[in-house]
C-alpha atoms as a PDB file:
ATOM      1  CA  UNK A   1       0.000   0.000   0.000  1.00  0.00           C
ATOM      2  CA  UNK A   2       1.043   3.949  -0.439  1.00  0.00           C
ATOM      3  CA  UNK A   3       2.517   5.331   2.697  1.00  0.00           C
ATOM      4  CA  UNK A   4      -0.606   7.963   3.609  1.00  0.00           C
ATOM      5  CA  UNK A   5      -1.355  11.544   3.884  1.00  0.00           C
ATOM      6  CA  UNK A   6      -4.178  12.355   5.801  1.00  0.00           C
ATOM      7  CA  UNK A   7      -4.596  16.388   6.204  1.00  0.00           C
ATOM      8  CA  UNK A   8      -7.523  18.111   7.199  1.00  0.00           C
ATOM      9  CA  UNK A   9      -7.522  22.226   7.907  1.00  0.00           C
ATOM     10  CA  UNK A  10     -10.811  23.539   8.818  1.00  0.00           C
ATOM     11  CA  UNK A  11     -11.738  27.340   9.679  1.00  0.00           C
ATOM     12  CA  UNK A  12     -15.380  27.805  10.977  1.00  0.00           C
ATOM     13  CA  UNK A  13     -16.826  28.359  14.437  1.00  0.00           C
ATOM     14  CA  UNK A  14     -18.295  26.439  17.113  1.00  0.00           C
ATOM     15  CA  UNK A  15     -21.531  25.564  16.125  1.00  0.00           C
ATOM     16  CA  UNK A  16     -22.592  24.474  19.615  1.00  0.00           C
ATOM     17  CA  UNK A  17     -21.117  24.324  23.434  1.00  0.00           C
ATOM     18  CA  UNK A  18     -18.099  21.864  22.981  1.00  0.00           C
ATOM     19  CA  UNK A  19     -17.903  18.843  25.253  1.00  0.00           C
ATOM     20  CA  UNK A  20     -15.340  17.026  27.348  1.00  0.00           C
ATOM     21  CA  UNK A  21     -16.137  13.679  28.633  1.00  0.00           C
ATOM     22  CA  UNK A  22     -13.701  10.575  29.657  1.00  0.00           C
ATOM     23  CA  UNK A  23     -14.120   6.877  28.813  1.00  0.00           C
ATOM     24  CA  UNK A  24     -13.805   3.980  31.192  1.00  0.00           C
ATOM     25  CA  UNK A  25     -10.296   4.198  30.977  1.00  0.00           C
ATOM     26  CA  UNK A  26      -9.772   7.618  32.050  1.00  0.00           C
ATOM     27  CA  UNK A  27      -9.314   9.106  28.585  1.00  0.00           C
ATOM     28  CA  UNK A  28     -10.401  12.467  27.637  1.00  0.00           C
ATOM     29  CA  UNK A  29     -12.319  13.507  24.927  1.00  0.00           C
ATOM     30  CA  UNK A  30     -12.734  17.127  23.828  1.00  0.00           C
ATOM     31  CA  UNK A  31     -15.426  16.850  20.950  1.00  0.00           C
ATOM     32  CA  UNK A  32     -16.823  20.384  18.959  1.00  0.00           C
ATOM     33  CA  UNK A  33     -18.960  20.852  15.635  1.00  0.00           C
ATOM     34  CA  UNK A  34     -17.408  23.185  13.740  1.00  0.00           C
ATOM     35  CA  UNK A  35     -19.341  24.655  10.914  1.00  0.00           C
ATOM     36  CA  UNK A  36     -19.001  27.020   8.232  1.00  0.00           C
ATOM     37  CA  UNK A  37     -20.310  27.164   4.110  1.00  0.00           C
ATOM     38  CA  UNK A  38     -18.397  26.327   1.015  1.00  0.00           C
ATOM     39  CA  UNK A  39     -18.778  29.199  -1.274  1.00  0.00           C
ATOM     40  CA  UNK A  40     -18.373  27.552  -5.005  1.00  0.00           C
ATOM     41  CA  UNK A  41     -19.446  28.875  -8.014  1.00  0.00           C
ATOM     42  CA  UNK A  42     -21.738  25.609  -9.757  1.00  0.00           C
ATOM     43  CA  UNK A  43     -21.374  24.296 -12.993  1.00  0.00           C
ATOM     44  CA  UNK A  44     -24.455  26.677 -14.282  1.00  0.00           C
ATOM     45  CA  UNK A  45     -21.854  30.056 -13.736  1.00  0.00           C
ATOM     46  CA  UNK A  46     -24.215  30.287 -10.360  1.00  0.00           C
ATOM     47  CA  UNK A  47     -22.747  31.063  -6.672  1.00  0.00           C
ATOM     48  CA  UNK A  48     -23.434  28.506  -4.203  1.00  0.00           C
ATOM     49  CA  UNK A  49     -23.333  28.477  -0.755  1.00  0.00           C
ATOM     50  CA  UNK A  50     -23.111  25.101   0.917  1.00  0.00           C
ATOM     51  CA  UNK A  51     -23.096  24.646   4.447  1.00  0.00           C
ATOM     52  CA  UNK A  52     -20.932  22.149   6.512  1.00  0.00           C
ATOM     53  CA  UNK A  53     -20.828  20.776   9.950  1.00  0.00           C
ATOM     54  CA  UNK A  54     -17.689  18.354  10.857  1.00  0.00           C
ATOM     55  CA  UNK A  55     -17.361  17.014  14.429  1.00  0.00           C
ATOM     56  CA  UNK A  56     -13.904  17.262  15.931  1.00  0.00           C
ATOM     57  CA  UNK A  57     -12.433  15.227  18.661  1.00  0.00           C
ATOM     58  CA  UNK A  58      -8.986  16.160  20.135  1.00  0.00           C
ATOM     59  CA  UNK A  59      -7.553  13.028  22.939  1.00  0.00           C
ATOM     60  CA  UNK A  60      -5.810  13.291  26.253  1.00  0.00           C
ATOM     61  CA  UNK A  61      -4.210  15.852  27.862  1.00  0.00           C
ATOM     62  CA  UNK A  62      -4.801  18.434  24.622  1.00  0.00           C
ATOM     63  CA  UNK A  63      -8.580  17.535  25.992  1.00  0.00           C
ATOM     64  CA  UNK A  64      -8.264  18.952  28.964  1.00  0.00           C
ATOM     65  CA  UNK A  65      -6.234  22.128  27.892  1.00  0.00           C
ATOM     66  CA  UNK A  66      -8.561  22.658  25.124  1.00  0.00           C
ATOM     67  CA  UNK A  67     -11.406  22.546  27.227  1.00  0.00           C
ATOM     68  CA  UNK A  68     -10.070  25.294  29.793  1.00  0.00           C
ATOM     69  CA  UNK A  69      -9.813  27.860  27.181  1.00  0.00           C
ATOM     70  CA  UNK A  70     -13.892  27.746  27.702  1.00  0.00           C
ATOM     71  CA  UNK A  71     -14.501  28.714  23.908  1.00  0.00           C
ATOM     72  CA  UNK A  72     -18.254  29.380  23.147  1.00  0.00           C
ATOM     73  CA  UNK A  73     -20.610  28.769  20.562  1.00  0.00           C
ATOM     74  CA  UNK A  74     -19.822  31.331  18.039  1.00  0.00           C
ATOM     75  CA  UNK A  75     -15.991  30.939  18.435  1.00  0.00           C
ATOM     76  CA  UNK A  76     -14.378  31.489  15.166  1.00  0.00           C
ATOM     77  CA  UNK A  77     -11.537  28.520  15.275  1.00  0.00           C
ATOM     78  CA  UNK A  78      -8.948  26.741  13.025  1.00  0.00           C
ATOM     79  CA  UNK A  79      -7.916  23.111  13.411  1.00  0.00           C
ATOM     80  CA  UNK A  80      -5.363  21.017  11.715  1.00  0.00           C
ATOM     81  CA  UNK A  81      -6.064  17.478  11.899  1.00  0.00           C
ATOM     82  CA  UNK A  82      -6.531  14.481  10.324  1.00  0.00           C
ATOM     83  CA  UNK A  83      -9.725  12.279   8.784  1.00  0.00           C
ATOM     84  CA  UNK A  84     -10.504   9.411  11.528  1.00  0.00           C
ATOM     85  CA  UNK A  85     -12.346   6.457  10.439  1.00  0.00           C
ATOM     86  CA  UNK A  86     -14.047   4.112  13.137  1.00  0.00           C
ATOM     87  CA  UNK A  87     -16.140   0.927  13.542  1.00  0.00           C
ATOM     88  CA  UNK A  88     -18.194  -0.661  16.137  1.00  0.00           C
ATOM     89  CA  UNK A  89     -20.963  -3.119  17.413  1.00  0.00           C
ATOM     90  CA  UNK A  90     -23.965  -1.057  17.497  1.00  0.00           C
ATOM     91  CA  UNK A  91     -26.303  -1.741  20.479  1.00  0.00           C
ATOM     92  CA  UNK A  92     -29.439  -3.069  17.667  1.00  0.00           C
ATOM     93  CA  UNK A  93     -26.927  -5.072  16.148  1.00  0.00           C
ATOM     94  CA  UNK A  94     -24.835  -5.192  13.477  1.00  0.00           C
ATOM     95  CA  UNK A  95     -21.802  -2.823  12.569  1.00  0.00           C
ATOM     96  CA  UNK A  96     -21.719   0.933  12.733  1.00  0.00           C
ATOM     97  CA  UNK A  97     -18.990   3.047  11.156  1.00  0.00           C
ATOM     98  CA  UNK A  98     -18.386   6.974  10.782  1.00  0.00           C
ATOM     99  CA  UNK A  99     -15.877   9.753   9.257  1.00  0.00           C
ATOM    100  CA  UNK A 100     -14.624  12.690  11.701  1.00  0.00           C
ATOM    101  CA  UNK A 101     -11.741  15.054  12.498  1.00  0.00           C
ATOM    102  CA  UNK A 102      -8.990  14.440  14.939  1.00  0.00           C
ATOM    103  CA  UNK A 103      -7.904  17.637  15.672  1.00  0.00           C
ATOM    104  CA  UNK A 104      -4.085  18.013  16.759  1.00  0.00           C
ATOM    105  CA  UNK A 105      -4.576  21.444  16.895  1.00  0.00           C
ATOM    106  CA  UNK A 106      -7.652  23.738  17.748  1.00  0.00           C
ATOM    107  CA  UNK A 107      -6.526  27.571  17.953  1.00  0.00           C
ATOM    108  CA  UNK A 108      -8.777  30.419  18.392  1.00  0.00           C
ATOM    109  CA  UNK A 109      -9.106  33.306  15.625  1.00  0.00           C
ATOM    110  CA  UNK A 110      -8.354  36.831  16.432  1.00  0.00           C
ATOM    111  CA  UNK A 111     -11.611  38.646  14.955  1.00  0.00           C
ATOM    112  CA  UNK A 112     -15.754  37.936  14.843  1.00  0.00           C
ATOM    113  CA  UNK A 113     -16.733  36.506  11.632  1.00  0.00           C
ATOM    114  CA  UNK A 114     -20.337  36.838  10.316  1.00  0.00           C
ATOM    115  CA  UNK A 115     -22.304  34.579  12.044  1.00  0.00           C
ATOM    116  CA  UNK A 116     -25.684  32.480  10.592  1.00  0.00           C
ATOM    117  CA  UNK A 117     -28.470  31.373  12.231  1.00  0.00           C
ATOM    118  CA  UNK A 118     -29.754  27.764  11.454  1.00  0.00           C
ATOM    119  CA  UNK A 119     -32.814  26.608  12.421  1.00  0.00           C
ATOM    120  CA  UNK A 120     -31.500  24.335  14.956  1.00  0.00           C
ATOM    121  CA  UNK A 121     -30.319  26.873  17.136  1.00  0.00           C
ATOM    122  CA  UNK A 122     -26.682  27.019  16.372  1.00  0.00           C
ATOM    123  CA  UNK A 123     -24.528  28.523  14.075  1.00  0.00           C
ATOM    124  CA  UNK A 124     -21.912  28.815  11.510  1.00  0.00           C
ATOM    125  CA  UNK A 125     -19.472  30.666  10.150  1.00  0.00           C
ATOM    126  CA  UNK A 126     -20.105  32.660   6.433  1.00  0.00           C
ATOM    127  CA  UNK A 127     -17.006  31.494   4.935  1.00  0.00           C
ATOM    128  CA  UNK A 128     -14.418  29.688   6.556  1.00  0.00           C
ATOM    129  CA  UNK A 129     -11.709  27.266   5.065  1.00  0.00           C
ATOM    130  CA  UNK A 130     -12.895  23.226   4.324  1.00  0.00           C
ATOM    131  CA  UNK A 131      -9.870  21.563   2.790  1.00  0.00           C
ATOM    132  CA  UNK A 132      -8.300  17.882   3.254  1.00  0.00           C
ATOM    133  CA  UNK A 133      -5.639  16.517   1.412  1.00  0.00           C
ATOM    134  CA  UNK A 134      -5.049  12.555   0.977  1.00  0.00           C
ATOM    135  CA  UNK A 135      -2.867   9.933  -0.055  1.00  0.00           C
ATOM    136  CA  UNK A 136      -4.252   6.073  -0.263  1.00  0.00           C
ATOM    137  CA  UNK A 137      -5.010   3.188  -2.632  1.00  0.00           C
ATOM    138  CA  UNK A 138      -8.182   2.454  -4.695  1.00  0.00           C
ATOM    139  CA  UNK A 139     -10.034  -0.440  -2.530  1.00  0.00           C
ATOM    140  CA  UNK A 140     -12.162  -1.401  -5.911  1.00  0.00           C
ATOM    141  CA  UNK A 141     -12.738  -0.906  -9.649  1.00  0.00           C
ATOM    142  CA  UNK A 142     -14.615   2.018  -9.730  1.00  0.00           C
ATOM    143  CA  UNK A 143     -17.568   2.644 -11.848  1.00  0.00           C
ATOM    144  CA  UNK A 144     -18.828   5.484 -13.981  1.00  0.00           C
ATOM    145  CA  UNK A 145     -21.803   6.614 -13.924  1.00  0.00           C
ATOM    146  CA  UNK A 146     -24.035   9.656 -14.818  1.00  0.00           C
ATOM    147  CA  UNK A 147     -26.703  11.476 -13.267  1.00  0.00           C
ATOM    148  CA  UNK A 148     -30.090  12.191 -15.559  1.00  0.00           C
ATOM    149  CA  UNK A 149     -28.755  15.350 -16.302  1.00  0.00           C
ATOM    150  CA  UNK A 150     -25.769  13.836 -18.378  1.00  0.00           C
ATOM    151  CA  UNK A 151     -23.195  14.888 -15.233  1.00  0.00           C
ATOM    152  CA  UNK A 152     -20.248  12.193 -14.449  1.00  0.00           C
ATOM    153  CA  UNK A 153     -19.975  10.855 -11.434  1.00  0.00           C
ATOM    154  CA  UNK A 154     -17.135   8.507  -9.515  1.00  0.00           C
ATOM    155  CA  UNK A 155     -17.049   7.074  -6.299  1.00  0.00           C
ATOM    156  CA  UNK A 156     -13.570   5.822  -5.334  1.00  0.00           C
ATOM    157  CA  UNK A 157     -12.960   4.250  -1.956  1.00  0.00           C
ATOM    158  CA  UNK A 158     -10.067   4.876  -0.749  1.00  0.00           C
ATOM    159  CA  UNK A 159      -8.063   2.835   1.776  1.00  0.00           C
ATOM    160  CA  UNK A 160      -5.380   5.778   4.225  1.00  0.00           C
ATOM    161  CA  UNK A 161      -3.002   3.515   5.985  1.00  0.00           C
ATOM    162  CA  UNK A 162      -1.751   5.165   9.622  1.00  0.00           C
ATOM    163  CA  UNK A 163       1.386   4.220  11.839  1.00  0.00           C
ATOM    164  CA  UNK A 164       2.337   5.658  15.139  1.00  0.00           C
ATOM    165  CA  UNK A 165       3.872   3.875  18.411  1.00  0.00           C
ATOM    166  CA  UNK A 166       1.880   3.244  21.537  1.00  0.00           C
ATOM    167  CA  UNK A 167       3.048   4.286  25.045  1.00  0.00           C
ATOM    168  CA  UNK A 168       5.037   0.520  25.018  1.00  0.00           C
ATOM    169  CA  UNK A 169       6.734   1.754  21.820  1.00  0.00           C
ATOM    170  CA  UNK A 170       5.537  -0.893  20.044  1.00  0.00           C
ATOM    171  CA  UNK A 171       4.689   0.229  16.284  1.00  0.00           C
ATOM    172  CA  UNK A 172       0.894   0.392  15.718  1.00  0.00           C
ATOM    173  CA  UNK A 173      -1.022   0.669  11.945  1.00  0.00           C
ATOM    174  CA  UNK A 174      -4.698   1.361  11.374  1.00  0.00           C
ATOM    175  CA  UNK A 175      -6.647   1.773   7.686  1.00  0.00           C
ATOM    176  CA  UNK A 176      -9.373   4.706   7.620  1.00  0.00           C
ATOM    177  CA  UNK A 177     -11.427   3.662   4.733  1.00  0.00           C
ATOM    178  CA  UNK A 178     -12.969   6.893   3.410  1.00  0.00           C
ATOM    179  CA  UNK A 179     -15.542   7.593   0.166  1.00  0.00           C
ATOM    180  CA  UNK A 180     -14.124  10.024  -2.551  1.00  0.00           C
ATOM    181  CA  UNK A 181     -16.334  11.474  -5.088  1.00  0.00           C
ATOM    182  CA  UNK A 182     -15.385  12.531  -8.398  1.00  0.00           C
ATOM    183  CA  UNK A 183     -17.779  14.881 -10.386  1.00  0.00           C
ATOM    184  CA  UNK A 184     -18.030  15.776 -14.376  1.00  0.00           C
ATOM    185  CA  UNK A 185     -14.633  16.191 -15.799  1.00  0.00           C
ATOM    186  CA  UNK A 186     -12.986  14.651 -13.157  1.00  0.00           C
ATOM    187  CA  UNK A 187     -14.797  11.675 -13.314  1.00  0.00           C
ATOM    188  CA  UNK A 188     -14.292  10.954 -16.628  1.00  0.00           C
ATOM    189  CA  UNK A 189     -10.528  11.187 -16.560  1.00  0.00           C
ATOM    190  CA  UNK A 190     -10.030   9.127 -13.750  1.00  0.00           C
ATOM    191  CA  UNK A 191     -12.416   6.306 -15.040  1.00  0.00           C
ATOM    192  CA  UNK A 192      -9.511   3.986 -15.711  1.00  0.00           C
ATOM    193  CA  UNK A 193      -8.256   3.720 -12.015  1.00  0.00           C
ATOM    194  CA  UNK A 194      -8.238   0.393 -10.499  1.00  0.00           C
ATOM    195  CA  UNK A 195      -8.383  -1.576  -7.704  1.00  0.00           C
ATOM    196  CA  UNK A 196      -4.324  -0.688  -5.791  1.00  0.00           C
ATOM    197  CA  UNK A 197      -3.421   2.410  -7.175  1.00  0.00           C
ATOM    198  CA  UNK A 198      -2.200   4.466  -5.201  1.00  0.00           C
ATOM    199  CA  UNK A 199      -3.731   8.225  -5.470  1.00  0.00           C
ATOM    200  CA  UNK A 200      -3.329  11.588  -4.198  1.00  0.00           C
ATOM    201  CA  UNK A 201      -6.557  13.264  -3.837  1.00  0.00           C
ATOM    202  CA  UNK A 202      -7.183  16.984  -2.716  1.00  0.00           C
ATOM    203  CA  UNK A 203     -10.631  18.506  -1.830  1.00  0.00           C
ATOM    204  CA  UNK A 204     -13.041  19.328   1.031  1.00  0.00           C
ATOM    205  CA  UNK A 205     -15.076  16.899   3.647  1.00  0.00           C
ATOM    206  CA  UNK A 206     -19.211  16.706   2.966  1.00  0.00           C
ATOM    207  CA  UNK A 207     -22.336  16.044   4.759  1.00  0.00           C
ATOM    208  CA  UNK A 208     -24.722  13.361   3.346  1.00  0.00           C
ATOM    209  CA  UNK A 209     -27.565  12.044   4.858  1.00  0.00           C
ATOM    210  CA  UNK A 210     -29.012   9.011   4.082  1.00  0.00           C
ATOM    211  CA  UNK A 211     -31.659   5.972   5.510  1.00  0.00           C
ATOM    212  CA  UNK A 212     -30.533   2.782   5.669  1.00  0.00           C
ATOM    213  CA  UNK A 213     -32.931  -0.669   5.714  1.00  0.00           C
ATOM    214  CA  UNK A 214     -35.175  -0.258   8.865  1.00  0.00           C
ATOM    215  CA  UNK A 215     -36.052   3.576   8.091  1.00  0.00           C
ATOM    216  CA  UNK A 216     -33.325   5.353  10.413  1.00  0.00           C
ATOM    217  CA  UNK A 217     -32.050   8.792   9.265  1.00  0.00           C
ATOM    218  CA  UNK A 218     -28.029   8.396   9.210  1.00  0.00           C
ATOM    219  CA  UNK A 219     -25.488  10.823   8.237  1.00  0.00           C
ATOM    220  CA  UNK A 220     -22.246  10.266   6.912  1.00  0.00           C
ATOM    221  CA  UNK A 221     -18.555  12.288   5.916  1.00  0.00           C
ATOM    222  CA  UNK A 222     -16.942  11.728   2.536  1.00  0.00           C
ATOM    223  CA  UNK A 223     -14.628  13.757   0.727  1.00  0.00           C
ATOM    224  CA  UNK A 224     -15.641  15.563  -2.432  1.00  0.00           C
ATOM    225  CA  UNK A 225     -12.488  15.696  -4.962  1.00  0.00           C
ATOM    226  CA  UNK A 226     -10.772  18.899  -6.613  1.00  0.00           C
ATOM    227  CA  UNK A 227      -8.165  17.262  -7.795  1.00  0.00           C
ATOM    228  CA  UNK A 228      -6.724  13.753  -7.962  1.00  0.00           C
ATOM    229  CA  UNK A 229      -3.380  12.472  -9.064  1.00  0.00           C
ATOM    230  CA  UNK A 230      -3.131   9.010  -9.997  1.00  0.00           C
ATOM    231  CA  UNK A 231       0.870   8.015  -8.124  1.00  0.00           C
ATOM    232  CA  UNK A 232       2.984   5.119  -9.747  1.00  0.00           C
ATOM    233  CA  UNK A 233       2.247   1.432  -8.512  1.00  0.00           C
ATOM    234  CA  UNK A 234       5.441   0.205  -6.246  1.00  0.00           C
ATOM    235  CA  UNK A 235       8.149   2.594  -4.929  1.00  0.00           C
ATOM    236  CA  UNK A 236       7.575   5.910  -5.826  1.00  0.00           C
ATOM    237  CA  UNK A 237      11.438   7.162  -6.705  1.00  0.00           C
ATOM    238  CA  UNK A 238      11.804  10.971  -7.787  1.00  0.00           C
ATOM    239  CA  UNK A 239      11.268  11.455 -11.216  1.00  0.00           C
ATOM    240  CA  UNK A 240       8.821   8.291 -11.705  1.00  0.00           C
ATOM    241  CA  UNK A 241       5.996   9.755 -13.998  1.00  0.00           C
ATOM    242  CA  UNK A 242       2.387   9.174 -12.458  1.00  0.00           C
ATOM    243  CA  UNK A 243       0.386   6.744 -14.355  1.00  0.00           C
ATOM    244  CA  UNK A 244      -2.205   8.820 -14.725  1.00  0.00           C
ATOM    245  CA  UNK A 245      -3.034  12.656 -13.078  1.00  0.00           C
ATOM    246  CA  UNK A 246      -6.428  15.543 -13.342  1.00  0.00           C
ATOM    247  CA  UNK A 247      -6.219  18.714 -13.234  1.00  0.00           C
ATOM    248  CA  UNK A 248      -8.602  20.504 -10.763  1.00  0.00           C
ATOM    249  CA  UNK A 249     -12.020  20.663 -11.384  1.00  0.00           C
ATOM    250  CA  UNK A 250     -13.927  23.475 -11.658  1.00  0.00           C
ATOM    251  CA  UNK A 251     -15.914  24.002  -8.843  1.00  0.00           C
ATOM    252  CA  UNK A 252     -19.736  22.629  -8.999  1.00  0.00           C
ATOM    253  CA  UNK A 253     -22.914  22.004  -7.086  1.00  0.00           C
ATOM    254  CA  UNK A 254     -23.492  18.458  -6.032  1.00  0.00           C
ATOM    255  CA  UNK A 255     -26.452  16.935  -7.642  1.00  0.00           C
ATOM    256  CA  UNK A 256     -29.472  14.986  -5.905  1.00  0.00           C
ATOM    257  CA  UNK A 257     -29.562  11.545  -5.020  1.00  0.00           C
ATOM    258  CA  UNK A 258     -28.457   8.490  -7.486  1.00  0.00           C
ATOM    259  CA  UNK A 259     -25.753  10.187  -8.721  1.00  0.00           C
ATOM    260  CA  UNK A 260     -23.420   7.250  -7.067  1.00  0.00           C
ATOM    261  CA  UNK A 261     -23.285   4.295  -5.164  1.00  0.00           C
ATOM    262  CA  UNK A 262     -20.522   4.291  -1.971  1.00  0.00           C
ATOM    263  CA  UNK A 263     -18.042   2.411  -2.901  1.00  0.00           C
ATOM    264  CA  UNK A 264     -16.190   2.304   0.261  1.00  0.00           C
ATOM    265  CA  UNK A 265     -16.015  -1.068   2.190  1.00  0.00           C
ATOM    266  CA  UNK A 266     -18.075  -0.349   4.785  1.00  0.00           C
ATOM    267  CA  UNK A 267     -21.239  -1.928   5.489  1.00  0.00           C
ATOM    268  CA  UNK A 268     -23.817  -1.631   2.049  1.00  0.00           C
ATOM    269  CA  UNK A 269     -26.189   0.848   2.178  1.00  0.00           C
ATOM    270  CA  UNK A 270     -28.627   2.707  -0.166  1.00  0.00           C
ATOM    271  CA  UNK A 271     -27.152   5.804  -1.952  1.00  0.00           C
ATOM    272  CA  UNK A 272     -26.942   8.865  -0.055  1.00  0.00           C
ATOM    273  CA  UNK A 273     -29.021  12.123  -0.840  1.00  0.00           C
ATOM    274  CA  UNK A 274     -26.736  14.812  -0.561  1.00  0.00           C
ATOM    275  CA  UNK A 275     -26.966  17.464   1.614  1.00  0.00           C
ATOM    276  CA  UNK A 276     -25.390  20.140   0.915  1.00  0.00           C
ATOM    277  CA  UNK A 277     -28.332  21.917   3.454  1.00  0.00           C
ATOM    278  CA  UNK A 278     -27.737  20.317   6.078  1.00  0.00           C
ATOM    279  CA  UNK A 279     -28.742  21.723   9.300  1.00  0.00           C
ATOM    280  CA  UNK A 280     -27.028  21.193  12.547  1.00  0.00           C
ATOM    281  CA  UNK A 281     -29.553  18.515  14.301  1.00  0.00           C
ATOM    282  CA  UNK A 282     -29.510  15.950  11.023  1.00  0.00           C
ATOM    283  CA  UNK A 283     -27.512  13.274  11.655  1.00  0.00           C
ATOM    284  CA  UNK A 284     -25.177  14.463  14.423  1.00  0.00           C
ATOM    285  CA  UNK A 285     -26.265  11.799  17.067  1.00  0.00           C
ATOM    286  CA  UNK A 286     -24.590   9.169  14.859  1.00  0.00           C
ATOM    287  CA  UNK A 287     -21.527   9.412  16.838  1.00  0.00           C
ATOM    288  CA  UNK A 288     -19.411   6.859  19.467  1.00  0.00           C
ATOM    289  CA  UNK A 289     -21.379   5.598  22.410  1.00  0.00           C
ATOM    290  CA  UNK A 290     -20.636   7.139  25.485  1.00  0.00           C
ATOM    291  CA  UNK A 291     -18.421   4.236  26.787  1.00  0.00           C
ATOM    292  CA  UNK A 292     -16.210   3.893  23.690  1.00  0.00           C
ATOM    293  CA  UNK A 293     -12.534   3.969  24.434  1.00  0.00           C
ATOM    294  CA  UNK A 294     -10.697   5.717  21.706  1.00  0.00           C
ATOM    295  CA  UNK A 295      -6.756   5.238  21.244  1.00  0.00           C
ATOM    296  CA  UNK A 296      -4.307   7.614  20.678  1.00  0.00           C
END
């Protein structure tokens, strides 16, 4: 597998009160929404605003810090962090997964941005800053496909591999499986990627919301795609030419639901409606149980 990248920068403000908690173990857990709008201009020459929530967790000691600076809804904030992938046994049975932000650094911004109401109560920021940039390998063949209204659409899943050492030293990996989405022009020159190559892939986190079998609203974090180089198979020496690379694509409103089908290997579900309106109270329960014990 590529050895990852896994970068997420986000500027927005604290939707809500931000929470510390601990697990059983004595952990602690700092966790925030931060929310703010993506202002793109769609492939109609139209300005769009879209609106994004992320939740963002910071572990340990940086908990506790964090949570002394007593920040408020309405904050403005930046954080630097990383795209955290997790499963577990869900209480109804079966397997539950989800997408967030580990934050390794939350710092406060020195000005009062323009604020907007939702109508859930809380807020976000007009503006603000939604990028991540990753580095993974294709976990399937992906498939083209088009919406009714002729626009290309690809769904890559993408497999981030992670190493760090525990407090033993001992040398630790995880994989954070996370859905990419690649719209019009994009799409169609990446439609030859296959299952192993290894890809960089640049653009901002999303909200989708989607209901699964038994009727439950869920909500879910992918990664819409700007840009996405295709990185040679094996070891990457300097001056090996990519296999294949895209420009940037212009930037676009996300169409309705069908476009695609997830294509990460996560547990099937239907595919999502987009929701690029998302307000802060849809799907934001869909987060660890109280009593799960993260790792560092």
């Amino acid at each position: 597998m590529a050895r990852g990248m896994n970068h997420v920068f986000l500027i927005g403000v604290l939707a809500r009160e931000a929470e510390l908690r601990y697990t059983p173990s004595g952990t602690a857990v700092f966790e925030a929404t931060i929310a703010g709008e993506d202002h793109i201009i769609g492939s109609d020459g139209q300005p769009r605003k879209l609106p994004w929530y992320h939740r963002v967790s910071i572990l340990g000691k940086p908990a506790e810090w964090q949570a002394e600076r007593n920040l408020k809804a309405g904050d403005a904030v930046m954080v630097e962090g990383s795209v955290e992938y997790s499963q577990w046994d869900a209480p109804e049975g079966g397997k539950r997964s989800m997408v967030r932000v580990k934050a390794q650094r939350m710092e406060q911004l020195g000005y009062s941005p323009e604020l907007i109401q939702d109508a859930g109560g809380g807020v976000r920021m007009s503006g603000g800053m939604n990028e991540v940039i990753l580095i993974g390998n294709v976990t399937r063949d992906p498939e083209l496909r088009y919406t009714p209204a002729g626009d290309a659409v690809l769904g890559l899943g993408l497999a981030v591999n992670e190493t760090w050492n525990d407090r033993q030293g001992q040398k630790q990996e995880k994989t954070h499986w996370i859905d990419v989405t690649l719209w019009r022009e994009l799409a169609e020159r990446m439609k030859d990627l296959r299952k192993g190559d290894p890809v960089l892939v640049q653009g901002r986190l999303t909200n989708e919301a989607w209901t699964d079998r038994d009727g439950n609203k869920r909500n879910t974090t992918k990664v819409e795609a700007s840009r996405v180089e295709a990185l040679a198979r094996g070891t990457t020496t300097q001056g090996s030419t990519p296999t294949r690379s895209a420009a940037p694509a212009p930037a676009r409103q996300p169409v309705a639901a069908g476009a695609s089908r997830s294509s990460s290997p996560a547990p099937t579900r239907p595919a999502p409606t987009h929701s690029g309106g998302l307000d802060i109270d849809q799907g934001l329960d869909d987060h660890f149980p109280p009593d799960e014990d993260l790792p560092f």
